[in-house]
Each structure stands twice: as structure tokens, then as C-alpha cells.
C-alpha atoms as a PDB file:
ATOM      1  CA  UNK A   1      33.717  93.430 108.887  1.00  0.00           C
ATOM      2  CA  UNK A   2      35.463  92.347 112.028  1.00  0.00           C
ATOM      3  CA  UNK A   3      38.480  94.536 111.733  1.00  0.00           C
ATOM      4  CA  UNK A   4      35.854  97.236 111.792  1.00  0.00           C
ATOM      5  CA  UNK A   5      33.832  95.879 115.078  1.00  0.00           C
ATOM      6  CA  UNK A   6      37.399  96.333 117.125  1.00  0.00           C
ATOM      7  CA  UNK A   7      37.810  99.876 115.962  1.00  0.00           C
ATOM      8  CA  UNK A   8      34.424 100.676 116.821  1.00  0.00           C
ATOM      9  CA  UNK A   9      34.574  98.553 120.458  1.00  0.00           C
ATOM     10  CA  UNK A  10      38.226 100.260 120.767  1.00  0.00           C
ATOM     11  CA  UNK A  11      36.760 103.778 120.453  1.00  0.00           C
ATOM     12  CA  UNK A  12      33.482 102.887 122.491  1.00  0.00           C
ATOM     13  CA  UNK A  13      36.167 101.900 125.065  1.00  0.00           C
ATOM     14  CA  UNK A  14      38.340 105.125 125.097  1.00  0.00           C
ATOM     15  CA  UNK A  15      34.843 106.677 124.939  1.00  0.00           C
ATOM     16  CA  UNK A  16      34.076 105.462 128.224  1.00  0.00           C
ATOM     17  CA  UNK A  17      37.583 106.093 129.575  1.00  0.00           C
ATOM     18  CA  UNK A  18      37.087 109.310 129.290  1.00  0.00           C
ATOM     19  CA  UNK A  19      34.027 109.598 131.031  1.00  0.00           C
ATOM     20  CA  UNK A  20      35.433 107.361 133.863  1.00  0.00           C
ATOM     21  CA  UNK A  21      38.101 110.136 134.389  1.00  0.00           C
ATOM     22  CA  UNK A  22      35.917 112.931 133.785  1.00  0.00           C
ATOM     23  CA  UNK A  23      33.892 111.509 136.805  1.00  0.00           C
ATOM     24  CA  UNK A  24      37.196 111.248 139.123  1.00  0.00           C
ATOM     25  CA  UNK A  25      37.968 115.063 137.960  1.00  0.00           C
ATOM     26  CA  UNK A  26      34.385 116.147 138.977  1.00  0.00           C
ATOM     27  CA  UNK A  27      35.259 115.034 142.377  1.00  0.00           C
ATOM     28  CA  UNK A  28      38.595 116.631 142.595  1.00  0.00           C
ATOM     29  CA  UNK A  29      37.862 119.882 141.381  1.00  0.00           C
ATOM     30  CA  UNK A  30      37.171 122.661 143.373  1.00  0.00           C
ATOM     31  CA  UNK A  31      34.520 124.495 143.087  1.00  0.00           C
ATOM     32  CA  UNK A  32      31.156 124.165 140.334  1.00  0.00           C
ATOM     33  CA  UNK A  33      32.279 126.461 137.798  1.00  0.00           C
ATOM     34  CA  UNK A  34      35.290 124.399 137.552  1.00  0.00           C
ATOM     35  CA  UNK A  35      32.740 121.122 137.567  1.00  0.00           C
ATOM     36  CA  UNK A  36      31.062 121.971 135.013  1.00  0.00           C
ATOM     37  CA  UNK A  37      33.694 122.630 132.642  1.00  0.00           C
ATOM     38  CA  UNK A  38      35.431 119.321 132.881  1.00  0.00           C
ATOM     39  CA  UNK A  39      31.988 117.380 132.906  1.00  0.00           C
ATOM     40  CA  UNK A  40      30.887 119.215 129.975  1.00  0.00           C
ATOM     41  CA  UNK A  41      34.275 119.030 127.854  1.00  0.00           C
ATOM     42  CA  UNK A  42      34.733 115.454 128.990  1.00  0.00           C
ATOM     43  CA  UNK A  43      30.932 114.616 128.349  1.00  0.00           C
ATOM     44  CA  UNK A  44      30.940 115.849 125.259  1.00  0.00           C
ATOM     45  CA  UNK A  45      34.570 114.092 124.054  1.00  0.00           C
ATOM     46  CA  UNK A  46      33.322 110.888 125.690  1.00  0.00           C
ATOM     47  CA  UNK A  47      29.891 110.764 123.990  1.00  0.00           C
ATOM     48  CA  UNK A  48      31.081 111.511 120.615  1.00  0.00           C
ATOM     49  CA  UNK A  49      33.580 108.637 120.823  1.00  0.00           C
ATOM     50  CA  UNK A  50      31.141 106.054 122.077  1.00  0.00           C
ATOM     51  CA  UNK A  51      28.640 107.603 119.586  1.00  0.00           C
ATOM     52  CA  UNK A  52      31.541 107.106 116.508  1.00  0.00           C
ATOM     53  CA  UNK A  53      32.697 103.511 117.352  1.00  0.00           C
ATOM     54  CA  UNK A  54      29.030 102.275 117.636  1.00  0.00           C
ATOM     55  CA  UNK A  55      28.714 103.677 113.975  1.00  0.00           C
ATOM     56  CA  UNK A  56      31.373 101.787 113.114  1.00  0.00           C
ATOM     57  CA  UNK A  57      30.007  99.171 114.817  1.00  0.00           C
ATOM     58  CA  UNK A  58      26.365  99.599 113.260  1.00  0.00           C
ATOM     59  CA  UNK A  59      27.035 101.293 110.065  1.00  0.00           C
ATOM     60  CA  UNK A  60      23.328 101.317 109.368  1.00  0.00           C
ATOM     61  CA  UNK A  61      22.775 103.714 111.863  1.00  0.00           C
ATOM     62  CA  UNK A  62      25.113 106.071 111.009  1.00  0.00           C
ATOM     63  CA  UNK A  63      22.812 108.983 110.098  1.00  0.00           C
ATOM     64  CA  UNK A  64      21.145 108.552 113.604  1.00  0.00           C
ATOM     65  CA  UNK A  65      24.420 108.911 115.691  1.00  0.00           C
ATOM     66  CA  UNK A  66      25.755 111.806 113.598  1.00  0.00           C
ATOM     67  CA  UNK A  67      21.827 113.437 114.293  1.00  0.00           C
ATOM     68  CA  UNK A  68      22.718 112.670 118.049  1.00  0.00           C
ATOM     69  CA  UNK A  69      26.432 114.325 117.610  1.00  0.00           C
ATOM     70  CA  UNK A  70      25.288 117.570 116.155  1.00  0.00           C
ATOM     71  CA  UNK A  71      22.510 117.700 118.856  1.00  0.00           C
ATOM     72  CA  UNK A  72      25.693 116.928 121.709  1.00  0.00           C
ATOM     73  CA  UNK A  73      28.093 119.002 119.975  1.00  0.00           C
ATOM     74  CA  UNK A  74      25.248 122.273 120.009  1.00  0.00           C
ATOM     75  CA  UNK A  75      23.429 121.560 123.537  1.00  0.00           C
ATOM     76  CA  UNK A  76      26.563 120.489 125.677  1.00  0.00           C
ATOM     77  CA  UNK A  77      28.048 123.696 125.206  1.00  0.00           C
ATOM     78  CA  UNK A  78      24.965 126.587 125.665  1.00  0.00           C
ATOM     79  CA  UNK A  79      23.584 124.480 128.413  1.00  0.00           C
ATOM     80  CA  UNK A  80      26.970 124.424 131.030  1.00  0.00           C
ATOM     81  CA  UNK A  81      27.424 128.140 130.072  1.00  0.00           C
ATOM     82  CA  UNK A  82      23.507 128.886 131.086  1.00  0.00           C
ATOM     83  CA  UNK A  83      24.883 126.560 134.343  1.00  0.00           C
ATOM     84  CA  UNK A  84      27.820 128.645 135.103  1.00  0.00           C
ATOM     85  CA  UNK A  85      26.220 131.861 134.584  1.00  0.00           C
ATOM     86  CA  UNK A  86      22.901 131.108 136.681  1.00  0.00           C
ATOM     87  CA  UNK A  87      25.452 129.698 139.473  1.00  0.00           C
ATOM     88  CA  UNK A  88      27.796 132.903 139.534  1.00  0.00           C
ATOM     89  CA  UNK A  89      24.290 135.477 139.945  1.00  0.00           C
ATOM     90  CA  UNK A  90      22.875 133.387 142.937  1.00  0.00           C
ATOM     91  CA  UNK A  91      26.403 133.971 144.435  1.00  0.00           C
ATOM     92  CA  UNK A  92      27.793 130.294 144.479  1.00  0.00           C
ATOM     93  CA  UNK A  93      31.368 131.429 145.584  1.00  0.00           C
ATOM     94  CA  UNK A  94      34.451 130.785 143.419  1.00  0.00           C
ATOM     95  CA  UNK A  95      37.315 128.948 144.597  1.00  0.00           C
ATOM     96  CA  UNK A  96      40.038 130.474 146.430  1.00  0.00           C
ATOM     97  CA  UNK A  97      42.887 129.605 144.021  1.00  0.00           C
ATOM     98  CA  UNK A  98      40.545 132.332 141.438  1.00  0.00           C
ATOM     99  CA  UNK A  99      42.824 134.498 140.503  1.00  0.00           C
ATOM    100  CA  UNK A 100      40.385 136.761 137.885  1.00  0.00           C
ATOM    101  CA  UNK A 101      36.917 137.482 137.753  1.00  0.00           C
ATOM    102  CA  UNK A 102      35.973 138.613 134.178  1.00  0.00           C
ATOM    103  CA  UNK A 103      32.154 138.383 134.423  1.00  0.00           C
ATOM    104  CA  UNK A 104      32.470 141.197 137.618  1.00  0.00           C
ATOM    105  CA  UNK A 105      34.684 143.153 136.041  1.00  0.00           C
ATOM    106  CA  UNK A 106      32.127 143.019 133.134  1.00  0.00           C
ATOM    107  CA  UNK A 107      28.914 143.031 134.842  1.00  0.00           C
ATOM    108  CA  UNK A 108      30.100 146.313 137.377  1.00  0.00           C
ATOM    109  CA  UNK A 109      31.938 148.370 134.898  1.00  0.00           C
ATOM    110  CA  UNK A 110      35.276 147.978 136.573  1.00  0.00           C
ATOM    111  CA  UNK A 111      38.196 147.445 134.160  1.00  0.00           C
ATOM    112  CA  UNK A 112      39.551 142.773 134.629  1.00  0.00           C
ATOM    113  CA  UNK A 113      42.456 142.447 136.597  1.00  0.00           C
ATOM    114  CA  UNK A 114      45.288 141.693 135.073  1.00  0.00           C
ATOM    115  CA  UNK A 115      45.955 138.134 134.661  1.00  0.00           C
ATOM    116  CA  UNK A 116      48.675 136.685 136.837  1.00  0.00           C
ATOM    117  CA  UNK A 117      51.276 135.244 134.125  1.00  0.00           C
ATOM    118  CA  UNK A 118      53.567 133.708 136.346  1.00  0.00           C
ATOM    119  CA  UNK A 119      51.340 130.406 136.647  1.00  0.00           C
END
């Protein structure tokens, strides 16, 4: 049983890593668009560890967490992209290093630019 506690405080640990570096990367990215993808990929990575070593931790509430995983793993997604999109139509500008704007090319009709493949 204690072999299992360290896996489950190792993962809670890296769990929490993550998040701790997701938080440095929301402050060093540019713009909200690209915010809200690292704090929602990161969120969602760093949650789902801390979430899997505290099952190991507490196997008797294993069925809970994995309730709380699918519930991450469904909301964390739908609810950055409703975000993003609500951001981009109240005109929140993009960062100048944007190089391609899909959603106006999409939204006005105009055919994407190409994307620049030299990066």
C-alpha cells in the first residue's frame, strides 16, 4: 500500500508542476487567444494528473475522480473555444507575430492565407 501512496503523491506532484508552469506561460504569452490555449491544455493535463494520483492514493474514490475526469476532459475543451470565439467577435486584437487568420477568412468569405512554412 505504500509503494502505491508515492506513485499517487509523485503524480499529484507532476500534476501540480504542470500547473505551476502553465501559470508562468499565461504570463508570457502574448495575447488571450494564445492564454487560453495553454491554460486550458495545461489545466486540463494538470487536473487529470492530480485527479489520477489521488485515486491511487484513495482507491475508494476512484469512481468519483474518473466522474470528475470525464466532466474536465468534456467542459475544458467547449468552454476555452466559446472563450476564444466570444473574444475574437468583440474585436480583442491578435498578436502581432499572427501570421493567419482562419476564422476571417471563414467568417467573410475570403479564401485563408497561405500558411507561412518557413517557421
Amino acid at each position: 500500500m505504500e509503494n502505491l501512496e508515492i506513485i499517487g503523491s509523485i503524480i499529484v506532484l507532476l500534476g501540480s508542476v504542470i500547473l505551476l508552469i502553465a501559470s508562468i506561460g499565461l504570463l508570457r504569452m502574448p495575447d488571450v487567444y494564445n492564454r487560453i490555449q495553454v491554460g486550458t491544455k495545461a489545466s486540463t493535463l494538470g487536473t487529470i494528473l492530480i485527479l489520477a494520483g489521488i485515486a491511487l492514493v484513495m482507491p475508494g474514490w476512484w469512481t468519483k475522480l474518473l466522474i470528475l475526469v470525464v466532466f474536465i476532459l468534456m467542459t475544458n475543451p467547449v468552454s476555452s473555444h466559446v472563450i476564444a470565439r466570444a473574444a475574437y467577435f468583440i474585436k480583442i486584437p491578435l498578436a502581432k507575430q499572427t501570421v493567419v487568420d482562419k476564422l476571417n477568412a471563414k467568417t467573410s468569405g475570403k479564401k485563408p492565407e497561405k500558411e507561412n512554412s518557413n517557421n
